[in-house]
N, C-alpha and C. Protein backbone atom coordinates (compact mmCIF):
# COMPACT_ATOMS: atom_id res chain seq x y z
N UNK A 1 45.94 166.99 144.76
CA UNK A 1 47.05 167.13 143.85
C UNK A 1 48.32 166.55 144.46
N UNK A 2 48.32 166.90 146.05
CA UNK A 2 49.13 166.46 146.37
C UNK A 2 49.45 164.90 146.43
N UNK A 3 48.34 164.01 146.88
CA UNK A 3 48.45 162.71 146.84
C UNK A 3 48.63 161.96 145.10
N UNK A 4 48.25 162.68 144.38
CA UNK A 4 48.67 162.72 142.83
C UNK A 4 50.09 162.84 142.64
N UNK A 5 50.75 163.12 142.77
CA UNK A 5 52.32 163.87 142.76
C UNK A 5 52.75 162.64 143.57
N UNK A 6 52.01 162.14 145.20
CA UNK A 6 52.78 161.24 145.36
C UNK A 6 52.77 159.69 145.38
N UNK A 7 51.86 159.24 144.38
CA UNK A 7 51.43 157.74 143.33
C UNK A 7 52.10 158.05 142.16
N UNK A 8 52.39 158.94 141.56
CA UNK A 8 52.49 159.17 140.47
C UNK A 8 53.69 158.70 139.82
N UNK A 9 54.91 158.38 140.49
CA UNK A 9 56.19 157.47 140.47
C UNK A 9 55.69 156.33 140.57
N UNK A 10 54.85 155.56 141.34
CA UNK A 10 54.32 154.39 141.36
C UNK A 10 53.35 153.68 139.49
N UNK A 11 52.59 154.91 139.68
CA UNK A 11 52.28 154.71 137.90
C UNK A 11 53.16 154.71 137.12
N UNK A 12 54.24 155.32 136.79
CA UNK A 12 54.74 155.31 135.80
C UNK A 12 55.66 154.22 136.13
N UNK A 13 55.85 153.40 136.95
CA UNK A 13 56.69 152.37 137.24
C UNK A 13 55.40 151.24 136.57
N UNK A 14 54.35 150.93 137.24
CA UNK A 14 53.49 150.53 136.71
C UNK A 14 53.40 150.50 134.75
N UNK A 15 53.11 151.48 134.38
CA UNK A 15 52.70 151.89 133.30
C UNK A 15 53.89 151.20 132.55
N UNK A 16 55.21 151.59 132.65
CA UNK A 16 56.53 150.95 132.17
C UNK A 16 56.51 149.99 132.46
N UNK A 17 56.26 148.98 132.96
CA UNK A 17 56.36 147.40 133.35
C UNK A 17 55.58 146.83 132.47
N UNK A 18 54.07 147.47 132.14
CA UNK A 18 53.19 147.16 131.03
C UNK A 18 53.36 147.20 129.97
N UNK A 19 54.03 148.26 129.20
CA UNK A 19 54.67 148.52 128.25
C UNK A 19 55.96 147.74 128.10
N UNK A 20 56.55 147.15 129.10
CA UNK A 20 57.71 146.02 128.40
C UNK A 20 57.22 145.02 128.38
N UNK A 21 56.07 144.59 129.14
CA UNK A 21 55.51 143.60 128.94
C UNK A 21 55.16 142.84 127.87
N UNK A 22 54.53 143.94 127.37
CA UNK A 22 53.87 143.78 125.94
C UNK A 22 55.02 144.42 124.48
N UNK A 23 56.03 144.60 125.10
CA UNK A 23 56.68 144.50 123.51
C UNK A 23 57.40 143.40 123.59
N UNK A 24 57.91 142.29 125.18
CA UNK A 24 58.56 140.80 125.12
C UNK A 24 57.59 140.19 124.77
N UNK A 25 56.08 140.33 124.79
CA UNK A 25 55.52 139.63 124.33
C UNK A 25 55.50 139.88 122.46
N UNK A 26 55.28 140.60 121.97
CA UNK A 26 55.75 141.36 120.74
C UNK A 26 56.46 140.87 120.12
N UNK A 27 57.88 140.58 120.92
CA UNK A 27 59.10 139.90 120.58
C UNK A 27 58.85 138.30 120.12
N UNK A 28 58.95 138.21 121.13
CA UNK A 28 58.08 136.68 121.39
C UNK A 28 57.39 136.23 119.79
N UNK A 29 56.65 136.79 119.51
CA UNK A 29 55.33 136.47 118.43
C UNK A 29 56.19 136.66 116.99
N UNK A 30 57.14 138.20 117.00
CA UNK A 30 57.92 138.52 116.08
C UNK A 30 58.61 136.98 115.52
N UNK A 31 59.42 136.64 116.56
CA UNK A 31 60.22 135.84 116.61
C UNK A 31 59.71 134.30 115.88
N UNK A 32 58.90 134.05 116.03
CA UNK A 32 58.03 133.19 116.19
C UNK A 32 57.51 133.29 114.46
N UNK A 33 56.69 134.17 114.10
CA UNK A 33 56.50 134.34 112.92
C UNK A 33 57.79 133.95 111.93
N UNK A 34 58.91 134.93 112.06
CA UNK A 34 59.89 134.42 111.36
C UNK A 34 61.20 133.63 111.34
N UNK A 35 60.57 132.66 112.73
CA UNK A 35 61.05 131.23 112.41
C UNK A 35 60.26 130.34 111.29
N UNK A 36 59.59 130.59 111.49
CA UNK A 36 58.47 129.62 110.84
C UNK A 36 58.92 130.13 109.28
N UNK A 37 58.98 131.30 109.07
CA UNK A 37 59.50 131.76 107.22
C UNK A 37 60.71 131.21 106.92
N UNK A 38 61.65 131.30 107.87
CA UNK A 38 63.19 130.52 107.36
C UNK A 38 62.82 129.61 106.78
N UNK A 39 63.87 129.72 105.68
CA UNK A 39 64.21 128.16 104.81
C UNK A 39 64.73 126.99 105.98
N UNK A 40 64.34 126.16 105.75
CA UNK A 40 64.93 125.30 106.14
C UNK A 40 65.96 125.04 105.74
N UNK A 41 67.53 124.66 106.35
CA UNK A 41 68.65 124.00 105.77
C UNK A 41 68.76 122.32 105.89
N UNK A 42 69.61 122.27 105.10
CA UNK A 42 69.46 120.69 105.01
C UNK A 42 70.17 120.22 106.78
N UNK A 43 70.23 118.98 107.17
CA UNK A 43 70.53 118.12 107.86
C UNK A 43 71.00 116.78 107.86
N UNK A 44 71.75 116.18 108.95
CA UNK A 44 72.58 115.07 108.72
C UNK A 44 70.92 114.31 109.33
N UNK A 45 70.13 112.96 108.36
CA UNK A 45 69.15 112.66 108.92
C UNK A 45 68.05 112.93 107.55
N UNK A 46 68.19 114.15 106.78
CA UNK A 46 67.38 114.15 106.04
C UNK A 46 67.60 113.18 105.16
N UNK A 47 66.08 113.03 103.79
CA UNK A 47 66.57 111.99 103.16
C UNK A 47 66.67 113.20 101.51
N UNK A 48 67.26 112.79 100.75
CA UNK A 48 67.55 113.12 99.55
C UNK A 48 66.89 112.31 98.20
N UNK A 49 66.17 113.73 97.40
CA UNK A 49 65.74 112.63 96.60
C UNK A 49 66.58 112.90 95.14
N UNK A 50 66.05 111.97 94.50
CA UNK A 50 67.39 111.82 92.77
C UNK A 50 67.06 113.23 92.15
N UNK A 51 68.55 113.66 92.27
CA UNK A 51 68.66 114.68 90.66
C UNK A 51 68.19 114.51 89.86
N UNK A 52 67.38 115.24 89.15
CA UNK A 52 66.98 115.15 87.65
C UNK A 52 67.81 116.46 87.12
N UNK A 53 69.19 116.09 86.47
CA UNK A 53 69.71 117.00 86.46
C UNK A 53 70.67 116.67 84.83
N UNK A 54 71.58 118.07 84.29
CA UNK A 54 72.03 117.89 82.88
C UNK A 54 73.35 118.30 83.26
N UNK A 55 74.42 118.08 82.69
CA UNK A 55 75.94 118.01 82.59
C UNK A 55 76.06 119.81 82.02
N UNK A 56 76.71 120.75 82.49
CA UNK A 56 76.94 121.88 82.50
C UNK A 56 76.86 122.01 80.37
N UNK A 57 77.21 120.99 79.56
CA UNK A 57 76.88 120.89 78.40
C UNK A 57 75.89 120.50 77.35
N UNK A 58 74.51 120.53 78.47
CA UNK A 58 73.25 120.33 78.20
C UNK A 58 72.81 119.08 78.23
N UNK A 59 74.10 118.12 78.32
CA UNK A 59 73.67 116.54 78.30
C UNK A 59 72.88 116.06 79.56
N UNK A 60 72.36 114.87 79.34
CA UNK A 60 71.52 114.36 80.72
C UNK A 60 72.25 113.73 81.50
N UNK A 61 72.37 113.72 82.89
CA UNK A 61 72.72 113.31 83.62
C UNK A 61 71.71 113.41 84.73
N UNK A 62 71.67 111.85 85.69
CA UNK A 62 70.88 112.03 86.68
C UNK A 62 72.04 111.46 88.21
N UNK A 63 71.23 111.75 89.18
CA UNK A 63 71.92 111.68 90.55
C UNK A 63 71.00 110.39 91.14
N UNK A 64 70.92 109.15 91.10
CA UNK A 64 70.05 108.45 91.46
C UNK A 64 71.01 107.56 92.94
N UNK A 65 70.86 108.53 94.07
CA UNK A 65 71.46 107.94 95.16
C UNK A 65 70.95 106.23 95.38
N UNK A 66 69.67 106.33 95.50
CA UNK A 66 69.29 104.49 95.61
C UNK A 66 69.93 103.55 95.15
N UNK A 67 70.33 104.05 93.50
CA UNK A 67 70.94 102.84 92.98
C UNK A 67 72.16 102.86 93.04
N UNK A 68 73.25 103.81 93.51
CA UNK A 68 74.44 103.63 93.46
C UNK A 68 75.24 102.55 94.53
N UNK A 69 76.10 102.27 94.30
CA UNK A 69 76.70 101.52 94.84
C UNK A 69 77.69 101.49 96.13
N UNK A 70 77.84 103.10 96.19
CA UNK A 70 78.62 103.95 96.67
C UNK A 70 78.03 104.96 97.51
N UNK A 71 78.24 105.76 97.99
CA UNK A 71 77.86 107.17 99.08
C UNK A 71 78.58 107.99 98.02
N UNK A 72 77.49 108.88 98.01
CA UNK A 72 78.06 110.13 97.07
C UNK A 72 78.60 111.53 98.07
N UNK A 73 79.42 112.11 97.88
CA UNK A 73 80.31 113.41 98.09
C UNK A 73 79.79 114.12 97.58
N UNK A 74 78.82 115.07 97.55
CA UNK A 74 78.46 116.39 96.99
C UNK A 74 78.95 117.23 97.18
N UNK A 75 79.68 118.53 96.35
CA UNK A 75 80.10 119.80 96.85
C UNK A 75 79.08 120.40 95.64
N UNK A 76 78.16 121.32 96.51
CA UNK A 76 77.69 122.38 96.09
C UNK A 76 78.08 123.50 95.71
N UNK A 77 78.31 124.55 94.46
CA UNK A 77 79.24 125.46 94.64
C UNK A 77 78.29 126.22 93.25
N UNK A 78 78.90 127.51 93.40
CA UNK A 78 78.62 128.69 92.38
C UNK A 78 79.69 129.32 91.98
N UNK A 79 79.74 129.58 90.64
CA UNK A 79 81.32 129.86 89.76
C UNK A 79 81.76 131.36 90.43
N UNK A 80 80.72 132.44 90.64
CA UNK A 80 80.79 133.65 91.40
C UNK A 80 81.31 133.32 92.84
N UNK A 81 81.02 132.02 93.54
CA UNK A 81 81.07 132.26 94.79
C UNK A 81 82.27 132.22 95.16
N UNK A 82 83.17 133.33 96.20
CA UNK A 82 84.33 133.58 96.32
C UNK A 82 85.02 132.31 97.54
N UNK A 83 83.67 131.75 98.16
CA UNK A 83 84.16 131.09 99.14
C UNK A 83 84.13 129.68 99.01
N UNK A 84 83.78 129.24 97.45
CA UNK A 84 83.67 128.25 96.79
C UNK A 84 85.08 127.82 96.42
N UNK A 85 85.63 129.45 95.91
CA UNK A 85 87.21 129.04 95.25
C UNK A 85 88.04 128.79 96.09
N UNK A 86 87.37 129.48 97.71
CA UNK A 86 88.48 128.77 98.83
C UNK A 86 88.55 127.97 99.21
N UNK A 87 87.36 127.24 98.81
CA UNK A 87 86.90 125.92 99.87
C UNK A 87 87.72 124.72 98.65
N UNK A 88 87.60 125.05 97.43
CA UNK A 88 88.21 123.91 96.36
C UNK A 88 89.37 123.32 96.63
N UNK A 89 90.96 123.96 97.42
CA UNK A 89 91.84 122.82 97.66
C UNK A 89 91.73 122.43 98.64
N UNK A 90 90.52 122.51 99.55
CA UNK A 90 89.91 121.46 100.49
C UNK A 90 89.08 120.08 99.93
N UNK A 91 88.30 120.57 99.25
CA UNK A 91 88.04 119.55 98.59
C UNK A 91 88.74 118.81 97.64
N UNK A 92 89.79 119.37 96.83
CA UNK A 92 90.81 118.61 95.86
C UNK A 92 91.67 117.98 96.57
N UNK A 93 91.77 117.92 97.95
CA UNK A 93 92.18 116.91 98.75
C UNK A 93 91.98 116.09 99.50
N UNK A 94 90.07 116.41 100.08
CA UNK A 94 89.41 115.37 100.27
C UNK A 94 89.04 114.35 99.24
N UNK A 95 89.14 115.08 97.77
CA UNK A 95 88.57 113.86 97.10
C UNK A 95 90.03 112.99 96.34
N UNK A 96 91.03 113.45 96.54
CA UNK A 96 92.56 112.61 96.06
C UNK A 96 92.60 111.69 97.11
N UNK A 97 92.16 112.23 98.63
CA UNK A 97 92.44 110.81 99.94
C UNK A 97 91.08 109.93 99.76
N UNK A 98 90.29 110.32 98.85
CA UNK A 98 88.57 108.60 98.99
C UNK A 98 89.67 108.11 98.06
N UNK A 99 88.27 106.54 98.94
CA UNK A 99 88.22 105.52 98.31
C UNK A 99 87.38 105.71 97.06
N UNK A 100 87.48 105.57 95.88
CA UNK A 100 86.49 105.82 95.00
C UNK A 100 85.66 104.55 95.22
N UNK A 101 86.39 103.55 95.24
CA UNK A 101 85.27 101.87 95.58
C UNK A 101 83.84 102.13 96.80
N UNK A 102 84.39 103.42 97.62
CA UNK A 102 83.26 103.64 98.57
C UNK A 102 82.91 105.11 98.37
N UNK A 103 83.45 106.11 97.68
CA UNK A 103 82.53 107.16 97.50
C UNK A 103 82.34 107.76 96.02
N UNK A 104 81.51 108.35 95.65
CA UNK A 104 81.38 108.75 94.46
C UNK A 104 81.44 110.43 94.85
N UNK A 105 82.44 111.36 93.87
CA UNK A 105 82.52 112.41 94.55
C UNK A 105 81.93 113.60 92.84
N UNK A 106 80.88 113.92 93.98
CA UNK A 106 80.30 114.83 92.58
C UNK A 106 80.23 116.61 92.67
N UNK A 107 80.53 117.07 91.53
CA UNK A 107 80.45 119.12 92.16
C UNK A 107 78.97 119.23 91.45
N UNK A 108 78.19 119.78 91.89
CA UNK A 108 76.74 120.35 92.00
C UNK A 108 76.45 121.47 92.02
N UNK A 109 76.08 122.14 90.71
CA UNK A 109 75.63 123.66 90.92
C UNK A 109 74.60 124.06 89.90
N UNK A 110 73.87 125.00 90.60
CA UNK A 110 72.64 125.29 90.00
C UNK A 110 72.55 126.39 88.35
N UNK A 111 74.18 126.58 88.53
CA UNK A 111 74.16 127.55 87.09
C UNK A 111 73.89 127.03 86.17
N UNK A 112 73.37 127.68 84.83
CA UNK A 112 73.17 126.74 83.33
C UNK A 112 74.14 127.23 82.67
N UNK A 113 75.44 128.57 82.75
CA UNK A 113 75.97 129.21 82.26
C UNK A 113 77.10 128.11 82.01
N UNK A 114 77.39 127.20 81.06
CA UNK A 114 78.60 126.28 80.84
C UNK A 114 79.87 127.19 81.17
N UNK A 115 79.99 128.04 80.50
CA UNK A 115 80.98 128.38 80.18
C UNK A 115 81.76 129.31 81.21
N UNK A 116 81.04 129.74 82.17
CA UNK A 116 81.22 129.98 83.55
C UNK A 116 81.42 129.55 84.58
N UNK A 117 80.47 128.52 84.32
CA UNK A 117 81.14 126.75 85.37
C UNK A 117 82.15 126.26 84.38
N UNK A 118 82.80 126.27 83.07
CA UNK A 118 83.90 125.59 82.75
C UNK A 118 85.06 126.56 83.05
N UNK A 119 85.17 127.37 83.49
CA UNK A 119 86.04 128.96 83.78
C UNK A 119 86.51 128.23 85.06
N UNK A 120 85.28 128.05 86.23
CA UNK A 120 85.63 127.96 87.76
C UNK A 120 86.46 126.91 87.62
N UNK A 121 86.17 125.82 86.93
CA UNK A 121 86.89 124.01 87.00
C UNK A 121 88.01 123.98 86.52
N UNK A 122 88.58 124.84 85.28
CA UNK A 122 89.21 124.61 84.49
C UNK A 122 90.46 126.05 85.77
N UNK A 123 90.00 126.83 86.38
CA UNK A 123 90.78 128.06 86.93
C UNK A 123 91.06 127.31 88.19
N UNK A 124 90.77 126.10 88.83
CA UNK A 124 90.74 125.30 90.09
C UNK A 124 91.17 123.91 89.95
N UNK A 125 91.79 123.85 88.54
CA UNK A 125 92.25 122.66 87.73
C UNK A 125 91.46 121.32 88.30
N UNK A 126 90.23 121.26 88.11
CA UNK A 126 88.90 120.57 88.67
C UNK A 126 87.91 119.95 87.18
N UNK A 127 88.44 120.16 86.56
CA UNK A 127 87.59 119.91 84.96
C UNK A 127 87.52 118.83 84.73
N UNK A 128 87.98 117.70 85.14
CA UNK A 128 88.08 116.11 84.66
C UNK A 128 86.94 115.42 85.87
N UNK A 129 86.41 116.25 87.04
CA UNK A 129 86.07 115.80 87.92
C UNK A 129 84.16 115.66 87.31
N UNK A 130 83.56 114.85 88.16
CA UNK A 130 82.16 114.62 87.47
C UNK A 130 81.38 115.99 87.57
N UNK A 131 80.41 116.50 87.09
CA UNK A 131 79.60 118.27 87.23
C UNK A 131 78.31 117.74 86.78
N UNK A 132 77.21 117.99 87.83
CA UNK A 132 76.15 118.40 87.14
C UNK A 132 75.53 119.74 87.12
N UNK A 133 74.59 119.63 86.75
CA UNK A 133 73.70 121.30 86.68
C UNK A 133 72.21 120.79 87.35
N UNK A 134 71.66 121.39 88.15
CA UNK A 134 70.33 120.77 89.05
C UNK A 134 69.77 122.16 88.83
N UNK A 135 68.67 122.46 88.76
CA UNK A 135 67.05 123.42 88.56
C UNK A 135 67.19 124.22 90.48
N UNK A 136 66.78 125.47 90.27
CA UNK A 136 66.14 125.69 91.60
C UNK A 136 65.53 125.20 92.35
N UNK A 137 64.81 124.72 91.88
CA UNK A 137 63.75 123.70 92.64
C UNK A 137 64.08 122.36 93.16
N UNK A 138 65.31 122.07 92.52
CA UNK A 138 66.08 120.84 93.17
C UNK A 138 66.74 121.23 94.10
N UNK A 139 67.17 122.34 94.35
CA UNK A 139 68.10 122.65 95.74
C UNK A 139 67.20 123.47 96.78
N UNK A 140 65.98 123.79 96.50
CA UNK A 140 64.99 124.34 97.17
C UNK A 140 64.34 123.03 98.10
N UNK A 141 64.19 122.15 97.48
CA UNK A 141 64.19 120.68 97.78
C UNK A 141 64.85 120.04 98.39
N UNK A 142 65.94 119.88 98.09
CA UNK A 142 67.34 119.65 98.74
C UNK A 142 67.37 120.95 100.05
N UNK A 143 66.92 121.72 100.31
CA UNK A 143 67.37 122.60 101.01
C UNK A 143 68.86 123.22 101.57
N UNK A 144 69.14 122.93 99.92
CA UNK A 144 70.68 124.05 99.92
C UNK A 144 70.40 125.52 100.20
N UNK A 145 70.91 126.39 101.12
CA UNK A 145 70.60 127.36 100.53
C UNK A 145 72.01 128.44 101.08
N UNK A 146 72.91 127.68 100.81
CA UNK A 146 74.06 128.03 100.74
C UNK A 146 75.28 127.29 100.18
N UNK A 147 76.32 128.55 99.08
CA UNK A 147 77.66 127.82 98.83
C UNK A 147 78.87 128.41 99.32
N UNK A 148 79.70 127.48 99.68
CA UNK A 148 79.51 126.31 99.36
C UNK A 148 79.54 125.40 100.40
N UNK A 149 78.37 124.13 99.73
CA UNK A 149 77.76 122.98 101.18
C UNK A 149 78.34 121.63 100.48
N UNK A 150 78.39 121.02 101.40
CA UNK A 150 79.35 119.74 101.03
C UNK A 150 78.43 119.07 101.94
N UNK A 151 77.67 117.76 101.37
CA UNK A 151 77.01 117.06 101.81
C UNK A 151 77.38 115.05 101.12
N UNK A 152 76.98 114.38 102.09
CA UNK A 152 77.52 112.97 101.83
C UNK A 152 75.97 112.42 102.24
N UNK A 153 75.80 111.49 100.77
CA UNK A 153 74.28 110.87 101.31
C UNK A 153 74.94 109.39 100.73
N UNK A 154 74.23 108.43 101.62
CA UNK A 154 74.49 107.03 101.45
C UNK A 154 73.43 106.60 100.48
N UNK A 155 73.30 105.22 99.95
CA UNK A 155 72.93 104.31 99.46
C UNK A 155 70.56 104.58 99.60
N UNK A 156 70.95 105.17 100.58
CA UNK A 156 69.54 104.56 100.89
C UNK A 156 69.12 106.69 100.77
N UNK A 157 69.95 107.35 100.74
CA UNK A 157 69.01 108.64 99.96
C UNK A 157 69.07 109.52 101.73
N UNK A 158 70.03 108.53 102.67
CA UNK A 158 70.25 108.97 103.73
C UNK A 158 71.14 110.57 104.06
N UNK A 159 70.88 111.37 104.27
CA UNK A 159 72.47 112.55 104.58
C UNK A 159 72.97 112.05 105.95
N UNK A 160 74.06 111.82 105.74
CA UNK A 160 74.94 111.33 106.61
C UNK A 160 75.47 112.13 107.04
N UNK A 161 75.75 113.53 106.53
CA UNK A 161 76.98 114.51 107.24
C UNK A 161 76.51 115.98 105.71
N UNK A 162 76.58 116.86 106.76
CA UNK A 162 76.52 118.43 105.89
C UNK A 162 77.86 119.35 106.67
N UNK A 163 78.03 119.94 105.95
CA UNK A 163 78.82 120.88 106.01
C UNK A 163 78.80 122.36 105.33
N UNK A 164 78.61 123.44 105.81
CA UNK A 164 77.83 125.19 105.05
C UNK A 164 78.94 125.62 105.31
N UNK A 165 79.50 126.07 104.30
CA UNK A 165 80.23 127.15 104.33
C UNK A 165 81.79 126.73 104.39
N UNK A 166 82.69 127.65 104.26
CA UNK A 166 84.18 127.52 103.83
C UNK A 166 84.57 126.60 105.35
N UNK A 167 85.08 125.51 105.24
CA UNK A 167 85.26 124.68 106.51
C UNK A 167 86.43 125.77 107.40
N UNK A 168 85.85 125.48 108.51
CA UNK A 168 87.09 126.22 109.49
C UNK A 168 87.49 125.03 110.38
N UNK A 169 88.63 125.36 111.20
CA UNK A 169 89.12 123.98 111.89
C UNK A 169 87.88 122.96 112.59
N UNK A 170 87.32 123.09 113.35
CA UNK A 170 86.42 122.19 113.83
C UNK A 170 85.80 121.54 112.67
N UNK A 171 85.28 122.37 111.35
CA UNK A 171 84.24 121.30 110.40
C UNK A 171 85.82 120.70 109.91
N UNK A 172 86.91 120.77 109.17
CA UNK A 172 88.02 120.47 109.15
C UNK A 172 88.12 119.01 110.10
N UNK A 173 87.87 119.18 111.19
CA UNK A 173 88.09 118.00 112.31
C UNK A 173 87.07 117.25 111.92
N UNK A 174 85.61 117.64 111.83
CA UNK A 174 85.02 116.48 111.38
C UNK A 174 84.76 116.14 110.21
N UNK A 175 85.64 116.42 109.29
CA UNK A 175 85.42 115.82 108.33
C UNK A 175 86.62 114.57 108.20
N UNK A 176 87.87 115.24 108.84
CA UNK A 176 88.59 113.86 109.06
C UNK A 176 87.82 112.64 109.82
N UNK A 177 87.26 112.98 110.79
CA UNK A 177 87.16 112.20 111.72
C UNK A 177 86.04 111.00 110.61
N UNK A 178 84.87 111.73 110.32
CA UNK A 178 83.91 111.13 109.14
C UNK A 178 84.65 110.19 108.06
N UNK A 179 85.23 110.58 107.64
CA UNK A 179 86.25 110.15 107.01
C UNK A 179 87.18 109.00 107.11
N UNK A 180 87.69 109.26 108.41
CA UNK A 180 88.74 108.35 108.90
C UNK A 180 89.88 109.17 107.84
N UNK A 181 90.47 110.52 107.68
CA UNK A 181 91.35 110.74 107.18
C UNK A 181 91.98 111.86 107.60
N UNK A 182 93.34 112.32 107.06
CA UNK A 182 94.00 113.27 107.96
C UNK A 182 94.19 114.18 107.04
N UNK A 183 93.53 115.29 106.89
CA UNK A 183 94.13 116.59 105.88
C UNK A 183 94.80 117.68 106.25
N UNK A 184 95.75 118.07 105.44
CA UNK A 184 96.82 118.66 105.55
C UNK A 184 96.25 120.19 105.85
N UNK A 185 97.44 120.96 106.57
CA UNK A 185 96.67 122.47 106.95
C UNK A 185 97.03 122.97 105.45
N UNK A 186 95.79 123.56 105.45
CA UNK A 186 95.71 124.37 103.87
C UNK A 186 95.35 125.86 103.74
């Protein structure tokens, strides 16, 4: 009993080493599993394929990056989303400093509710600007899966540059820099 009593700190040092062993390994596997479930988000590199998409007033409109002539400006956004309405006089001033001869600047959102997307445009004095409406499955595709994302794809269906979420100074910096332009603190 006695030599029991004195291993017996040694086991349970033992025994505990095994037992963390096997829950970093645990971890490990956890981890692992639900990387693999994340959505993927989009990337500067991916390629983009054409909208098949309708004008917030049921009309057709499509997004056919190949044939344009131009690099398109996407801002992704949702009429609910609060960080959409912050991010808008960022964008109402990135898109007053393009070149329109080199970008085409479009707002993109997955609602069908017109009159809810004509609320956000018309409350962000944004209503004259181009709007489509794209399906779930187009931004599931697209791998949006956040608003609001501001993405620029070139000619060839290329993403050139993403941006998630309400810009803070650094995305701010590179979007001038992308750009070649200087925006005002807002």
């Amino acid at each position: 009993m006695r030599k029991f009593l004195q291993i017996a700190p040694y086991l349970l040092v033992v025994l505990l080493l095994l037992t963390n062993l096997a829950l970093v390994w645990q971890n490990i596997s956890l981890k692992r599993v639900l990387d693999a479930s994340a959505p993927r988000k989009i990337a500067s590199g991916d390629y983009l394929v054409d909208f098949v998409s309708t004008l917030p007033d049921g009309s057709g409109k499509g997004i056919r990056f190949s044939e344009a002539e131009v690099k398109h400006v996407l801002f992704f956004f949702r009429s609910d989303c609060k960080f959409c309405h912050a991010q808008v006089p960022l964008w109402k001033e990135l898109h007053r400093r393009l070149d329109p001869n080199k970008y085409s600047v479009v707002l993109v959102t997955p609602e069908s509710n017109s009159s809810e997307v004509h609320e956000f445009l018309s409350s962000n004095s944004i209503e004259n600007w181009k709007v489509v409406h794209v399906g779930l499955n187009d931004l599931v595709e697209a791998r949006i899966n956040e608003t609001p994302t501001t993405v620029v794809v070139n000619q060839r269906s290329l993403v050139e540059q993403v941006w998630v979420g309400r810009w803070n100074t650094e995305q701010i910096d590179a979007v001038e820099k992308a750009f070649s332009i200087d925006l005002p603190e807002i």
